[in-house]
Protein backbone atom coordinates (compact mmCIF):
# COMPACT_ATOMS: atom_id res chain seq x y z
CA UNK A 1 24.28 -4.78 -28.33
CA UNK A 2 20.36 -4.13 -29.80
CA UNK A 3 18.32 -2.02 -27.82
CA UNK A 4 14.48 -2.80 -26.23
CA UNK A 5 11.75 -0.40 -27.46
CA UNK A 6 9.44 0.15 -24.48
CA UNK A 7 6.06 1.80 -24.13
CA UNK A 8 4.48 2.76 -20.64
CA UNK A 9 2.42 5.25 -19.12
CA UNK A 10 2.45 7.33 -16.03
CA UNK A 11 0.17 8.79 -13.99
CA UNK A 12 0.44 11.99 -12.26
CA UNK A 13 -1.20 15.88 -11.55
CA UNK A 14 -1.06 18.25 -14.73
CA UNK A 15 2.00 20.52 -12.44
CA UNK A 16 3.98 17.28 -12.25
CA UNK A 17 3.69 16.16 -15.84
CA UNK A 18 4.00 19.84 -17.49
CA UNK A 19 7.58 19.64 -15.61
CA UNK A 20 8.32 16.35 -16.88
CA UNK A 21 7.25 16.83 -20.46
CA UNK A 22 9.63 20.18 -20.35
CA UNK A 23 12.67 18.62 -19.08
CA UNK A 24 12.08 15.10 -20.61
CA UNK A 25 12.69 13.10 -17.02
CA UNK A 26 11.47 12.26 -14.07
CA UNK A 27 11.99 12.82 -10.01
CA UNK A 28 13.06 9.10 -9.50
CA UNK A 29 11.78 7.94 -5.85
CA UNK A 30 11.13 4.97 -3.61
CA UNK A 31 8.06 2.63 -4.62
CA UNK A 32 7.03 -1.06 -3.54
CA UNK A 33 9.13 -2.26 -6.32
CA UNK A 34 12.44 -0.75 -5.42
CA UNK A 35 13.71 3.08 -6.39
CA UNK A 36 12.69 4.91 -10.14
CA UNK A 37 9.66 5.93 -12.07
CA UNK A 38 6.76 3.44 -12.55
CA UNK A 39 5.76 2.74 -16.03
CA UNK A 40 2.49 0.88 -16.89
CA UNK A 41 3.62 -1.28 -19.79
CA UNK A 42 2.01 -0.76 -22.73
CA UNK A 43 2.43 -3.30 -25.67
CA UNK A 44 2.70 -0.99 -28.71
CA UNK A 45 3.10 2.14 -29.64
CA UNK A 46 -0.26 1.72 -31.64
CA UNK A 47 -2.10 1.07 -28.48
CA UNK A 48 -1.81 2.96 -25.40
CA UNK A 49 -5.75 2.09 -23.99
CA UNK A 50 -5.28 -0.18 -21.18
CA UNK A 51 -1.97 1.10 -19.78
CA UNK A 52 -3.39 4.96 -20.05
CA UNK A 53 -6.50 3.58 -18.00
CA UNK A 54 -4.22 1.85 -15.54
CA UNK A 55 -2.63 5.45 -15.17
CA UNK A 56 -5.16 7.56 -14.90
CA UNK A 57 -6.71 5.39 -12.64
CA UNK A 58 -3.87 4.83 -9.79
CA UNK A 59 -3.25 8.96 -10.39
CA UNK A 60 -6.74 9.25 -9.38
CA UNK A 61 -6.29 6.86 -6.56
CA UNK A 62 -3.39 8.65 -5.24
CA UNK A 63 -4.69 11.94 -6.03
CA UNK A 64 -4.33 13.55 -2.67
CA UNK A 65 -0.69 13.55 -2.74
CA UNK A 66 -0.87 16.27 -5.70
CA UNK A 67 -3.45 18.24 -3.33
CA UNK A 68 -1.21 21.45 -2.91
CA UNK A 69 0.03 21.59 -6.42
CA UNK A 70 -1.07 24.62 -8.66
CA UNK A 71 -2.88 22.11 -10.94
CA UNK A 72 -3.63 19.12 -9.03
CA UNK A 73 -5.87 17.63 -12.29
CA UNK A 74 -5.20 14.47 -13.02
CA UNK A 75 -3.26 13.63 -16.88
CA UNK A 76 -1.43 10.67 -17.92
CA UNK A 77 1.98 10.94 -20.13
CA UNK A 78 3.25 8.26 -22.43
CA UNK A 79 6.70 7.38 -22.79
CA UNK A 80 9.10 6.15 -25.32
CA UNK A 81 11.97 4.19 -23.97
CA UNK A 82 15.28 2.42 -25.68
CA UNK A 83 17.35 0.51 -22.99
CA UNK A 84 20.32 -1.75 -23.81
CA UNK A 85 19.50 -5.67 -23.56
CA UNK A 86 21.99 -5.82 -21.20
CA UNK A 87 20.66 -3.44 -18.79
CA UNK A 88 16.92 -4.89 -18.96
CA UNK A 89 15.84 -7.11 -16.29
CA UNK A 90 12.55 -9.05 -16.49
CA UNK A 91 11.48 -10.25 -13.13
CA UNK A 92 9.02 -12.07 -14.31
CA UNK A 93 10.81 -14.58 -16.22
CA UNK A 94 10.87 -17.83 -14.99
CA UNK A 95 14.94 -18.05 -14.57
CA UNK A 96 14.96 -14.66 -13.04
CA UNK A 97 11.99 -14.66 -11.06
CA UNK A 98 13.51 -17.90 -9.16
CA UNK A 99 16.52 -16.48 -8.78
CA UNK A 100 14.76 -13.18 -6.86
CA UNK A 101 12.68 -15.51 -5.23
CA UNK A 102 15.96 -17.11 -3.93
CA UNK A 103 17.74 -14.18 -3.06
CA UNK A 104 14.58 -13.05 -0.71
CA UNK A 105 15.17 -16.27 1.52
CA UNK A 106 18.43 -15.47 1.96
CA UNK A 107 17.43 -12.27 3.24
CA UNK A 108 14.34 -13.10 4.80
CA UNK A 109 15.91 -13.73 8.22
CA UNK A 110 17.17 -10.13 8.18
CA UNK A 111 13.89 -9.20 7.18
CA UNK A 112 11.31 -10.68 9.84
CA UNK A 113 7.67 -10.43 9.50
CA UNK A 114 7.78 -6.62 10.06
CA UNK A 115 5.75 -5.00 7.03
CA UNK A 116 8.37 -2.75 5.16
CA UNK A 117 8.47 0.95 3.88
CA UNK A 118 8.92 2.14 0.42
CA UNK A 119 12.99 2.85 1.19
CA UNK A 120 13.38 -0.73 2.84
CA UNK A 121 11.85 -2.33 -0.58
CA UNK A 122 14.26 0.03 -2.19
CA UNK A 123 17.19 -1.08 -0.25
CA UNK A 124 15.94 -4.67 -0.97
CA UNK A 125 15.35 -4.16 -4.73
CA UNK A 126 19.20 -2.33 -4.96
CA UNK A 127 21.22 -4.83 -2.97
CA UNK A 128 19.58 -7.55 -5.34
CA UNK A 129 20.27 -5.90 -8.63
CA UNK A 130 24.31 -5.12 -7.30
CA UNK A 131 24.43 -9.17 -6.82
CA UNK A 132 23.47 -9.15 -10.56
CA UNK A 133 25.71 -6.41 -11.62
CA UNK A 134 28.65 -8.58 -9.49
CA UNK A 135 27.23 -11.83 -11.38
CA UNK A 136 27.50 -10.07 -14.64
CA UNK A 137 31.15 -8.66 -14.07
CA UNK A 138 32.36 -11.83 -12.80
CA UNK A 139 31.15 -13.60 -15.80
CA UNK A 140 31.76 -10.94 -18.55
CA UNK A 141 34.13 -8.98 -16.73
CA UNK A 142 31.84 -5.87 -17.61
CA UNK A 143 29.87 -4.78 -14.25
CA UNK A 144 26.83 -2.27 -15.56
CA UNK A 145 23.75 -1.25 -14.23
CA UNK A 146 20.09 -2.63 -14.40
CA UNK A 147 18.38 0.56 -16.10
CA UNK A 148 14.78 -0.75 -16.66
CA UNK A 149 12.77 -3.72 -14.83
CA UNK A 150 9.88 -5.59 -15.62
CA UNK A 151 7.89 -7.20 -12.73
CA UNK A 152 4.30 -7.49 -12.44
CA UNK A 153 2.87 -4.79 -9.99
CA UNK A 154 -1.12 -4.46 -8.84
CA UNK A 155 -3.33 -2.75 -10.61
CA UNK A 156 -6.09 -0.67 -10.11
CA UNK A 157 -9.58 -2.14 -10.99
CA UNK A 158 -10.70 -0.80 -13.68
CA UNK A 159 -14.61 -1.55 -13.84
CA UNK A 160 -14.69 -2.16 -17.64
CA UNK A 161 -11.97 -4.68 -17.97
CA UNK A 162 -13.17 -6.78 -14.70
CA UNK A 163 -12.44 -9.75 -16.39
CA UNK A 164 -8.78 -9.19 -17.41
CA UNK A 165 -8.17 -7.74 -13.86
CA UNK A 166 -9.56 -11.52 -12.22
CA UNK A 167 -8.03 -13.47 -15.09
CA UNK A 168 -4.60 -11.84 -14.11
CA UNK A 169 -5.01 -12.00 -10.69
CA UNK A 170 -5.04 -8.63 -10.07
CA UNK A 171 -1.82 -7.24 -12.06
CA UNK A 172 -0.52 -5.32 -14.12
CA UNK A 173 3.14 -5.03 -16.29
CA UNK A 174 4.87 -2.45 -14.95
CA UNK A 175 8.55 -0.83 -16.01
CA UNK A 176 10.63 0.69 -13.03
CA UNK A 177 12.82 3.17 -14.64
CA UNK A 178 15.96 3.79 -13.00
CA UNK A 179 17.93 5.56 -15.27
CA UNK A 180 16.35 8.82 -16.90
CA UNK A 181 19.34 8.50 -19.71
CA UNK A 182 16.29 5.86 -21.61
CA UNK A 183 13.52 7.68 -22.11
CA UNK A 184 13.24 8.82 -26.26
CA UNK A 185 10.28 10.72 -25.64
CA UNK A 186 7.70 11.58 -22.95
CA UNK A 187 4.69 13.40 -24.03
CA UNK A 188 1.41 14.37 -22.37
CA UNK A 189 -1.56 11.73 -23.61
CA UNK A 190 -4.89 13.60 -25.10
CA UNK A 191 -7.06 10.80 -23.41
C-alpha cells in the first residue's frame, strides 16, 4: 500500500513548539473537527506561505490560552507527514462528504439544536470514523484506523489574501492528525 506525503503547519507559543520539535509529536486534544492535532494544509514542500500565515494567524488569535507559559511568543512549526492510503480520509470528497453528511442525519435526532462542545464533536467525529473502520473490515476483512483527515476548516482572515479568503468562502484545508506514529519530521518555521 503507497503512502500520502503531507505538508501542514501548526500554530502554537514558542514553550509548546520547543516541546514538540524535541519529542517529534504532539498533545492530541479535542477540536471542532473531532480529536488530534490540526494541520493547515500546505500544498508542497516548496511552499509553506499561505498555510504558515494561516498558523501564525489563528496562534495569534488564540494567543491567550499560551498566557502562563514561560514563552508565550507566538511560532509556527511545519510538518512532514507519510500516512498509509488506507488510513487517509478526505472529507471533502464528494463520495465521502455525502456519506458524513448522511451519517449526521442519522444522528441529528440525538443531537438537537443544542450548540456542542469540543468533546461532543469529538465523540461525533469518532463514532463516524468506527462506522468506517466496521465498513472497511466488513468489506476487506481488515478493520484499521483513520490516521489523518482532510476536511475544510475556517480560516482566519488574513488581510492580504482577502480575495482567496471570499472566493473560498471562508476556509481553509486542514489535516486532523490522529495518530502521532505519521509525522516524518516537525521542525520550527524561520518565518
Amino acid at each position: 500500500m503507497d503512502n500520502k506525503c503531507l505538508y501542514g503547519t501548526h500554530g502554537t507559543c514558542r514553550t509548546f513548539a520547543d516541546s514538540i520539535v524535541q519529542n517529534q509529536k504532539f498533545n492530541l486534544g479535542h477540536g471542532r473537527h473531532g480529536y488530534g492535532v490540526y494541520l493547515w494544509q500546505s500544498h508542497s514542500a516548496d511552499n509553506w506561505t499561505l498555510a504558515e500565515k494561516l498558523a501564525m494567524t489563528y496562534a495569534k488569535h488564540i494567543s491567550h490560552r499560551f498566557k502562563k507559559e514561560k514563552d508565550a511568543s507566538i511560532c509556527c512549526l511545519k510538518c512532514t507527514l507519510s500516512v498509509p492510503e488506507n488510513r487517509f480520509y478526505d472529507l471533502v470528497c464528494h463520495e465521502h462528504h455525502s456519506f458524513f453528511l448522511s451519517f449526521l442525519d442519522t444522528i441529528s435526532t440525538k443531537l438537537g439544536q443544542q450548540e456542542l462542545k469540543k468533546h461532543e464533536w469529538t465523540g461525533i467525529y469518532n463514532a463516524f470514523f468506527s462506522l468506517i473502520k466496521k465498513t472497511l473490515a466488513a468489506e476487506n476483512g481488515v478493520a484499521e484506523d483513520i490516521d489523518v483527515y482532510f476536511v475544510l476548516a475556517e480560516a482566519p482572515f488574513i488581510k492580504e489574501h482577502k480575495s482567496l479568503y471570499t472566493t473560498t468562502h471562508k476556509s481553509a484545508g486542514c489535516y486532523v492528525v490522529r495518530n502521532n506514529n505519521v509525522f516524518t519530521k516537525i521542525e520550527r518555521s524561520i518565518t
